[in-house]
Protein backbone atom coordinates (compact mmCIF):
# COMPACT_ATOMS: atom_id res chain seq x y z
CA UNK A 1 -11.35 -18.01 29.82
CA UNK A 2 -8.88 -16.57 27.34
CA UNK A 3 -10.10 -19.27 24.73
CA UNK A 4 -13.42 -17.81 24.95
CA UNK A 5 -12.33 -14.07 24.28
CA UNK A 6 -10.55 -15.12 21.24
CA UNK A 7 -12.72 -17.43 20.00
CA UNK A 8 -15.69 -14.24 20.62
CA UNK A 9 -12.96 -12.07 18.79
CA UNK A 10 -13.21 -14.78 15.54
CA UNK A 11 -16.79 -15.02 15.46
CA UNK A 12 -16.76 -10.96 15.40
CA UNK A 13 -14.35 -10.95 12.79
CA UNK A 14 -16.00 -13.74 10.76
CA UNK A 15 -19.33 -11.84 11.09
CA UNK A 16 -18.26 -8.56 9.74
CA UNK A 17 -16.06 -10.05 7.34
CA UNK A 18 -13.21 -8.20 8.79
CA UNK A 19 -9.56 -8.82 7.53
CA UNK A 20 -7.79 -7.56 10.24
CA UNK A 21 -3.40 -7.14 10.92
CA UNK A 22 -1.00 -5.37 13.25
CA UNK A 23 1.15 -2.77 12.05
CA UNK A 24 4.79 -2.70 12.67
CA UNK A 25 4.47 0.85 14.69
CA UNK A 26 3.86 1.00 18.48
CA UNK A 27 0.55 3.11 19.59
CA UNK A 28 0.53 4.98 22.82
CA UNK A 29 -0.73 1.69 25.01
CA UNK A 30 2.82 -0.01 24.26
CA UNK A 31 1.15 -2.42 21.76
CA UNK A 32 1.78 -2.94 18.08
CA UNK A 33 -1.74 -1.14 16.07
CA UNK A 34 -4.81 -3.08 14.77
CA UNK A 35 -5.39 -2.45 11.57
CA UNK A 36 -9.06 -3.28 10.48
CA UNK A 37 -10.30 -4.11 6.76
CA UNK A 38 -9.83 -1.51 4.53
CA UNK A 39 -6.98 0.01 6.41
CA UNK A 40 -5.05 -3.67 6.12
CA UNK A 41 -5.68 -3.23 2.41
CA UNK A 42 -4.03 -0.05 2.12
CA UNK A 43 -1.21 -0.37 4.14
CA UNK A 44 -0.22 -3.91 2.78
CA UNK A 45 -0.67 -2.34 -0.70
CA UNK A 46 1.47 1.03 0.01
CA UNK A 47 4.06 -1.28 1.50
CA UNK A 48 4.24 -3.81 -1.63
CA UNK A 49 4.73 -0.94 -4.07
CA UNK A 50 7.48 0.27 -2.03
CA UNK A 51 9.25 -3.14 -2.34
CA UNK A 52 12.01 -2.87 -5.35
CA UNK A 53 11.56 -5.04 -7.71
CA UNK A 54 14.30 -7.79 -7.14
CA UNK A 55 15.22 -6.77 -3.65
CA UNK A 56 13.99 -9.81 -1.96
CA UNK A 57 16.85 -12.63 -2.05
CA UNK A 58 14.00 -15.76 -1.74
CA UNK A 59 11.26 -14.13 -3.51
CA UNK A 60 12.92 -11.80 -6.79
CA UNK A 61 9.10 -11.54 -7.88
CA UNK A 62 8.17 -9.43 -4.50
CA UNK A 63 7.86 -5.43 -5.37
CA UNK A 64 7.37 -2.95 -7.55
CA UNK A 65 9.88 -1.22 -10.20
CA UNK A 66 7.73 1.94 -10.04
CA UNK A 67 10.58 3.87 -8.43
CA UNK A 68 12.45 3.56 -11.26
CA UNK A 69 10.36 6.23 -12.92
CA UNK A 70 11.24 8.93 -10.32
CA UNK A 71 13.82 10.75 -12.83
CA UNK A 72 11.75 9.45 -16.40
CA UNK A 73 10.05 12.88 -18.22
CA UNK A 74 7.26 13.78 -16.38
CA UNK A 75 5.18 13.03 -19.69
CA UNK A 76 1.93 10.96 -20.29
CA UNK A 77 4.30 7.73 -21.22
CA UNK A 78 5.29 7.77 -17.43
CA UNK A 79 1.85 8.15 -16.13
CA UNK A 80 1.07 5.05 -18.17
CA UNK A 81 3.89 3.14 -17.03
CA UNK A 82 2.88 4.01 -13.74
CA UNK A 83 -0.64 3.48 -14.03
CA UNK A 84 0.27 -0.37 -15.63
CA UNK A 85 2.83 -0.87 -12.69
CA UNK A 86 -0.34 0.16 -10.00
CA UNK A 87 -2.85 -2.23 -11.37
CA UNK A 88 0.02 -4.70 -11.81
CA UNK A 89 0.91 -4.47 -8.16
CA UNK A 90 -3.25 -4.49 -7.47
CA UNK A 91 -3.56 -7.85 -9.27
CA UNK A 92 -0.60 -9.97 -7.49
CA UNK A 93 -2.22 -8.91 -4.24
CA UNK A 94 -5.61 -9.92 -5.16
CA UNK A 95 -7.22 -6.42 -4.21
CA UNK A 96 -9.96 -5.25 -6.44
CA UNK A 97 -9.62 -2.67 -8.85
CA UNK A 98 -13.15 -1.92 -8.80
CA UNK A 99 -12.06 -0.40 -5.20
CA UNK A 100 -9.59 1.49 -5.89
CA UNK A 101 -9.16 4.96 -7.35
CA UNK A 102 -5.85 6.89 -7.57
CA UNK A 103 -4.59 9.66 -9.30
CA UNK A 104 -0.29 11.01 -10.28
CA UNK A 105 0.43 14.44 -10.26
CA UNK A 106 4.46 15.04 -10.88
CA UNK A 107 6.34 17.78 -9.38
CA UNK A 108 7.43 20.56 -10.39
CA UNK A 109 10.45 21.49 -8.86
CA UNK A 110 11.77 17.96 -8.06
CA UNK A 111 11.97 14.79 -9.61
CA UNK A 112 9.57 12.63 -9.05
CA UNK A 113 5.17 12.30 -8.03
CA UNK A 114 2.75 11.82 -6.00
CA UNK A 115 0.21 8.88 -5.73
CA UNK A 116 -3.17 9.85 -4.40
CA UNK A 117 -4.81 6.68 -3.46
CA UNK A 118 -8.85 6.30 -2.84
CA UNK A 119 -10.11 2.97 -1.38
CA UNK A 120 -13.99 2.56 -1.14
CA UNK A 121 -14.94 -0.72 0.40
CA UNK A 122 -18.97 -1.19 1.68
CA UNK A 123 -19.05 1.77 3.63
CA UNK A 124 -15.80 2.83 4.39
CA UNK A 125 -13.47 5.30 2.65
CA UNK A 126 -10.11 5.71 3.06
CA UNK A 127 -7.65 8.73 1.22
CA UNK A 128 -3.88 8.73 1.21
CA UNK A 129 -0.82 9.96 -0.06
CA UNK A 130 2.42 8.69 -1.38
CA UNK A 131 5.04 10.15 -2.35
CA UNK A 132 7.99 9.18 -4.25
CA UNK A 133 10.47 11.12 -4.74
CA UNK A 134 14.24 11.08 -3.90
CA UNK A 135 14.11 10.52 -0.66
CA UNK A 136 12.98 7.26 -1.12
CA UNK A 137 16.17 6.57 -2.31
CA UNK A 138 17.59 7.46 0.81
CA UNK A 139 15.52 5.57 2.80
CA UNK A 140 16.38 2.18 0.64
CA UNK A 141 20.15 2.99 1.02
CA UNK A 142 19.48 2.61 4.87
């Protein structure tokens, strides 16, 4: 009987040509979250540009070295570094550019700026936020 759920789950999945993955956080039932499609896509690709460059012992290729530009001027060479280290990131994980839409707006008061991401895939639309700033460096100390 359980065969048959997950083999109905598949066929769903295959049919709506769903890429589908469980977050690491717990929702309210106890369980880890589904993420469906688009969300998948996002979270996978927030994650990887979080990743320091070099950080992985078995895989130095894994990451991003766009934290390093937290303290650079806040000057239209950094957004093009930036911009280069985004669609570099986009390409090793095979997502679409054609998809994707962001835009980096730099503090003011602190170093460091803020990613908005936009992810249009069929009819779905997803918006989010990143930020990095220096906090992140706290959180990679930990």
């Amino acid at each position: 009987m359980a065969n048959k759920s997950i083999e109905k789950f598949i066929r769903r999945v295959k049919e709506k040509n769903l890429i589908v993955d469980m977050d690491n956080k717990i929702g309210p039932s106890g369980d880890f979250n589904s993420l469906y499609d688009i969300e998948v896509l996002l979270t996978r690709f927030i994650k990887y540009i979080s990743i320091p460059k070099g950080t992985y012992p078995f895989n130095p290729n894994v990451g991003n070295a766009i934290h390093l530009y937290i303290h650079e001027p806040q000057d239209d060479i950094t957004r093009d570094a930036i911009i280069e280290s985004i669609n570099e990131a986009l390409v090793k994980m095979n997502i679409p550019k054609s998809i994707v839409n962001f835009s980096i707006n730099f503090y003011s008061n602190t170093p460091g700026f803020l990613i908005i991401f936009n992810i249009i895939k069929d009819d779905d639309h997803k918006k989010i936020n990143v930020s990095f700033d220096l906090s992140l460096f706290d959180t990679m100390a930990n």
